[in-house]
C-alpha atoms as a PDB file:
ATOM      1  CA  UNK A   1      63.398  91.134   2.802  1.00  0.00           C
ATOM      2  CA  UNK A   2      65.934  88.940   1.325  1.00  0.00           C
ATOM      3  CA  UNK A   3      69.336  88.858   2.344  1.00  0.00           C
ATOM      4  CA  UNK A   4      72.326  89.676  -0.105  1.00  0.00           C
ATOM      5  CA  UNK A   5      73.130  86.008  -0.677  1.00  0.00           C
ATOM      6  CA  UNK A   6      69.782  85.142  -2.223  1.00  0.00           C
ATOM      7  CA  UNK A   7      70.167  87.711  -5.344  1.00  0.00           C
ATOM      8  CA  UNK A   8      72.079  85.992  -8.457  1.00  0.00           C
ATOM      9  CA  UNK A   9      73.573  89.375  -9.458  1.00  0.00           C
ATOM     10  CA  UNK A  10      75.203  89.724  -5.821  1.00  0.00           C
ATOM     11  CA  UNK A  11      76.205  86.161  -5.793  1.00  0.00           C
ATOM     12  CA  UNK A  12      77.834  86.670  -9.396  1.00  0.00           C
ATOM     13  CA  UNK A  13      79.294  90.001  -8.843  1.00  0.00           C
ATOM     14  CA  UNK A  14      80.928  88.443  -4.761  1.00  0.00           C
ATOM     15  CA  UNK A  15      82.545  85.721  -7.256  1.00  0.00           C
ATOM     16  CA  UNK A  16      83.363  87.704  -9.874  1.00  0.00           C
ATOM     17  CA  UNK A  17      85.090  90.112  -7.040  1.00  0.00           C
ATOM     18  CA  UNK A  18      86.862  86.661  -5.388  1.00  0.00           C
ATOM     19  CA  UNK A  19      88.356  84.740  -8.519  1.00  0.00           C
ATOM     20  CA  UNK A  20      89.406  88.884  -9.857  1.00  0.00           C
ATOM     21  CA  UNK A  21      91.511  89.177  -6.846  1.00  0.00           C
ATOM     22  CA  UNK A  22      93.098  85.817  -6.446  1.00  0.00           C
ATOM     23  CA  UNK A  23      93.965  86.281 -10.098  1.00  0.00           C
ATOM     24  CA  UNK A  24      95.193  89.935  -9.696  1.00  0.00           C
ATOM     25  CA  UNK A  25      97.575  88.676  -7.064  1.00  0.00           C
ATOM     26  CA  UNK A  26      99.100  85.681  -9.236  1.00  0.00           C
ATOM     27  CA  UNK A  27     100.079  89.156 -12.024  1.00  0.00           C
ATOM     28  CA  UNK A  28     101.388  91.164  -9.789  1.00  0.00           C
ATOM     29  CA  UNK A  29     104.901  89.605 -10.347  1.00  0.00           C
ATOM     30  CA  UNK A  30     104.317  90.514 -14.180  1.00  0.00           C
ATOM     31  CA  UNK A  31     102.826  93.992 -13.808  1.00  0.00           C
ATOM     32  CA  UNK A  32      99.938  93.120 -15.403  1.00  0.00           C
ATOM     33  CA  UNK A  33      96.473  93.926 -14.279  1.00  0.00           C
ATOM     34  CA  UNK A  34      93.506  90.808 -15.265  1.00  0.00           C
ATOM     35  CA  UNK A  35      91.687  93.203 -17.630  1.00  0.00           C
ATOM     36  CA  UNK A  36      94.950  94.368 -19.146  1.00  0.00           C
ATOM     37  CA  UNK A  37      95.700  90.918 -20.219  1.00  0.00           C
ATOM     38  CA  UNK A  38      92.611  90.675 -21.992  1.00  0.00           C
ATOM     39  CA  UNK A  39      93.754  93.169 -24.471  1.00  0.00           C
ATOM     40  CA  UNK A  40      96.975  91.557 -24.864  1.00  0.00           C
ATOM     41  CA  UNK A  41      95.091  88.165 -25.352  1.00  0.00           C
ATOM     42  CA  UNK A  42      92.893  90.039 -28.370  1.00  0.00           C
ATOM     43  CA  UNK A  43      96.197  91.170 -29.670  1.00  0.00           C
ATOM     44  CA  UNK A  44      97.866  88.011 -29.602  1.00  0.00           C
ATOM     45  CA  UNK A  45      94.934  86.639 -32.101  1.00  0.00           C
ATOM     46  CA  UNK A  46      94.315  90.005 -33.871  1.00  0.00           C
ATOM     47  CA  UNK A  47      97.212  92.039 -34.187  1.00  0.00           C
ATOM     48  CA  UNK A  48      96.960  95.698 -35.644  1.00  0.00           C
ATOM     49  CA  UNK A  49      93.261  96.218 -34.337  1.00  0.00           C
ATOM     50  CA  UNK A  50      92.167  99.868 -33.277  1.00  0.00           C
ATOM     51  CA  UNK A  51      91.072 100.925 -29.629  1.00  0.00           C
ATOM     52  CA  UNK A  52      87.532 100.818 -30.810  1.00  0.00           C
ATOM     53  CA  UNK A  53      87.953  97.499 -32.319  1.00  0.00           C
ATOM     54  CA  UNK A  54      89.428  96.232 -29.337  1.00  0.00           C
ATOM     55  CA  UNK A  55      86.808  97.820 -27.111  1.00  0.00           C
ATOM     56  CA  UNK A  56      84.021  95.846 -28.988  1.00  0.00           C
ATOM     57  CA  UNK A  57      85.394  93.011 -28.743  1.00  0.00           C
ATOM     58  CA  UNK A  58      85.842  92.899 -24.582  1.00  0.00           C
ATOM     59  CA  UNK A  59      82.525  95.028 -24.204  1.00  0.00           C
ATOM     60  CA  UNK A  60      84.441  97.727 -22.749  1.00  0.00           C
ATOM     61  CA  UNK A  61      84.173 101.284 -23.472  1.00  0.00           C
ATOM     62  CA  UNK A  62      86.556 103.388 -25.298  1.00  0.00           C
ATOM     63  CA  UNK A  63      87.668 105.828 -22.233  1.00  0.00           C
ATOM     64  CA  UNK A  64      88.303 102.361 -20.338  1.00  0.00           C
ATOM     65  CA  UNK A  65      90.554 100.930 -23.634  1.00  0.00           C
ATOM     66  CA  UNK A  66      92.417 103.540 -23.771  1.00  0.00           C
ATOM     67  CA  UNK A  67      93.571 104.240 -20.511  1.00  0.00           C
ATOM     68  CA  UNK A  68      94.629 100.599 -20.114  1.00  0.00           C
ATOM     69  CA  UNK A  69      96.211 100.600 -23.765  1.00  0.00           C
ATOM     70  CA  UNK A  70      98.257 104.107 -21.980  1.00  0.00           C
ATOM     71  CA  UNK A  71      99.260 101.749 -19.445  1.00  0.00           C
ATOM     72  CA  UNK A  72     100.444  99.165 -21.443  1.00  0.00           C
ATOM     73  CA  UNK A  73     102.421 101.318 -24.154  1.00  0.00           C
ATOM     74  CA  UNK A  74     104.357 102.291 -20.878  1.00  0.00           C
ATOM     75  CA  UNK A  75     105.328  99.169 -19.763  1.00  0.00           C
ATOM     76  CA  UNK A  76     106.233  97.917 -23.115  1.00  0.00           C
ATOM     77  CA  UNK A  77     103.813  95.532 -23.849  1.00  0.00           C
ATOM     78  CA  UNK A  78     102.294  96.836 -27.136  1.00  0.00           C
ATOM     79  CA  UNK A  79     102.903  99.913 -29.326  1.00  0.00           C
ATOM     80  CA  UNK A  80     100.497 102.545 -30.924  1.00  0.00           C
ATOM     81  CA  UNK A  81     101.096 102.767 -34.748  1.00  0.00           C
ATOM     82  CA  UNK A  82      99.009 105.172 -37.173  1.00  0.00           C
ATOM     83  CA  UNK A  83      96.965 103.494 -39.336  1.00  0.00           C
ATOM     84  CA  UNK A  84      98.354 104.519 -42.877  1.00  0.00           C
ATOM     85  CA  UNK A  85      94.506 104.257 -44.556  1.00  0.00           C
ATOM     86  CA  UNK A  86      93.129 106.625 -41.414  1.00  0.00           C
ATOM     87  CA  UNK A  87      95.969 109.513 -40.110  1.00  0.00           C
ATOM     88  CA  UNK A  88      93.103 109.874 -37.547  1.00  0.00           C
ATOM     89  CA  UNK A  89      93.558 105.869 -36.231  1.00  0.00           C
ATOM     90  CA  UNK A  90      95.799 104.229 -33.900  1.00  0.00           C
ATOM     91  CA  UNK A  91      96.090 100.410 -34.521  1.00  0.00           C
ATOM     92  CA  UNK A  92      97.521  98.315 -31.468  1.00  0.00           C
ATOM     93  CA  UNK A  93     100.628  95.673 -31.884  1.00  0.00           C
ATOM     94  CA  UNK A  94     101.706  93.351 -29.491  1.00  0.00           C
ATOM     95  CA  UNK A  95     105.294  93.552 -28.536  1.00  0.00           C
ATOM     96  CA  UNK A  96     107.993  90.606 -28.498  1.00  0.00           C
ATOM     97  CA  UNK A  97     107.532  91.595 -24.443  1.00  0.00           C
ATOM     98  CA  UNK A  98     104.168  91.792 -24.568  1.00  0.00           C
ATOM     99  CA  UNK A  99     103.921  88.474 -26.251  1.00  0.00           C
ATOM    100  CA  UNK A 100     106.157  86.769 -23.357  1.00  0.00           C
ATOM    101  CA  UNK A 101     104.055  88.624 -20.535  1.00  0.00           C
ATOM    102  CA  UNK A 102     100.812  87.455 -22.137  1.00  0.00           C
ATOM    103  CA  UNK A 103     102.088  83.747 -22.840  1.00  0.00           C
ATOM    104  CA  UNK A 104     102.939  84.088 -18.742  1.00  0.00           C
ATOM    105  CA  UNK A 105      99.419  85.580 -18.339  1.00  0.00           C
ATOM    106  CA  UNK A 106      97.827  82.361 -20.186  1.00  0.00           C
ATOM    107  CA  UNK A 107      99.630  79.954 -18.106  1.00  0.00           C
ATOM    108  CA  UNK A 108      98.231  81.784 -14.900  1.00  0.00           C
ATOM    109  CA  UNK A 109      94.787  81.737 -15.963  1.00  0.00           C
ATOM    110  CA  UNK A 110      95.055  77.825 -17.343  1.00  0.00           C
ATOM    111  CA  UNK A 111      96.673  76.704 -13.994  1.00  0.00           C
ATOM    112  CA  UNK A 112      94.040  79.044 -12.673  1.00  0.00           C
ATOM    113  CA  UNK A 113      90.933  77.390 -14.094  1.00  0.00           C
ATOM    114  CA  UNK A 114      91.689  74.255 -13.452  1.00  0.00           C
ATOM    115  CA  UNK A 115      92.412  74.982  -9.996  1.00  0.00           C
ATOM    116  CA  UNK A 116      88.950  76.571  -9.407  1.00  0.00           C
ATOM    117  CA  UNK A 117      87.628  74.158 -11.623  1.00  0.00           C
ATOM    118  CA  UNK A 118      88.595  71.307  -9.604  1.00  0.00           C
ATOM    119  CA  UNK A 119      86.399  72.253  -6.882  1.00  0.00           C
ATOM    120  CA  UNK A 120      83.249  71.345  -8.913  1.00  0.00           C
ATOM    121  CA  UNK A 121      82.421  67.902 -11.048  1.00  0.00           C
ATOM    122  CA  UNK A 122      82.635  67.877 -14.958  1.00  0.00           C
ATOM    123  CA  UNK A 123      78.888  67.789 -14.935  1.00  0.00           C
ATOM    124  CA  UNK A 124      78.648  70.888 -12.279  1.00  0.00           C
ATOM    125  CA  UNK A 125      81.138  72.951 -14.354  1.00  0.00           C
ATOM    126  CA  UNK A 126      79.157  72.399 -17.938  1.00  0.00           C
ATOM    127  CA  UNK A 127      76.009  73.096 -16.255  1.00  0.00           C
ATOM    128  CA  UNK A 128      77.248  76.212 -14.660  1.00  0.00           C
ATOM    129  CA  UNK A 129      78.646  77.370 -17.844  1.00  0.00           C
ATOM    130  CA  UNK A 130      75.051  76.817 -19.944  1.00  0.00           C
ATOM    131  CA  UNK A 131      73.133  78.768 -17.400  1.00  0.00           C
ATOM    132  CA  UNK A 132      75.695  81.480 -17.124  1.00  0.00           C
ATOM    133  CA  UNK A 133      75.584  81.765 -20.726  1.00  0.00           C
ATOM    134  CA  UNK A 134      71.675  81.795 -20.473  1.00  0.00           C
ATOM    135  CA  UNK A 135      72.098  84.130 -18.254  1.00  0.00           C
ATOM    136  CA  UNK A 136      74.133  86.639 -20.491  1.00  0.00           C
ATOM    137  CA  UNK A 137      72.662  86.131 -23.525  1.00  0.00           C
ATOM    138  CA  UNK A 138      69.874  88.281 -24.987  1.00  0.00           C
ATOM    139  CA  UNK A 139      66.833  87.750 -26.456  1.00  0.00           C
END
């Protein structure tokens, strides 16, 4: 029987788990979770987009969007607006705060990336990037 270590999908998830954390620490200061960012980062190049939209976009479901979208109405990060061609939509704007904390967020992740990255060659890092995205991709 093999052990843990020798299936890809643990070894991917025990990283995944690993560079989450050490990221989740580095927004604490900012009270801003990893995955919340990503909606912010959407925002920042798509402003106005609905829950759904957003959700598509990060291959997250709706339930999951909107309870982080709750959370980040409440710190003041982005706002909920109707959308004036659907009464029945909510589009999602990024807020002159939420702009800041994401611009913070970016910097995190860059220094981040590089610092992980660094523990790898050039040639390492592309290669591990092609097969992940071999990986992930569908057929």
């Amino acid at each position: 029987m093999k052990s843990n270590e020798q299936y890809i999908s643990y070894l991917i998830s025990y990283s995944s788990t690993v560079l989450h954390s050490a990221v989740k620490r580095k927004f604490a200061p900012f009270n801003l979770a990893p995955e919340q960012s990503l909606i912010l980062g959407v925002l920042s190049k798509e402003n106005g987009l609905t829950q759904q939209e957003i959700g598509d976009k990060l291959k997250k479901d709706k339930a999951n969007i909107a309870r982080m979208a709750d959370n980040l109405e409440k710190k003041g990060f982005i706002e909920r607006n109707r959308d004036p061609n659907n009464r029945r939509a909510l589009k999602l704007y990024l807020t002159a705060q939420g702009e800041t904390v994401y611009d913070e967020a970016l910097a995190i992740y860059k220094e981040f990336d590089e610092e992980v990255s660094s523990r790898v060659t050039v040639e390492e890092l592309r290669e591990f990037k092609r097969i992940l995205n071999k990986l992930t991709s569908r057929k």
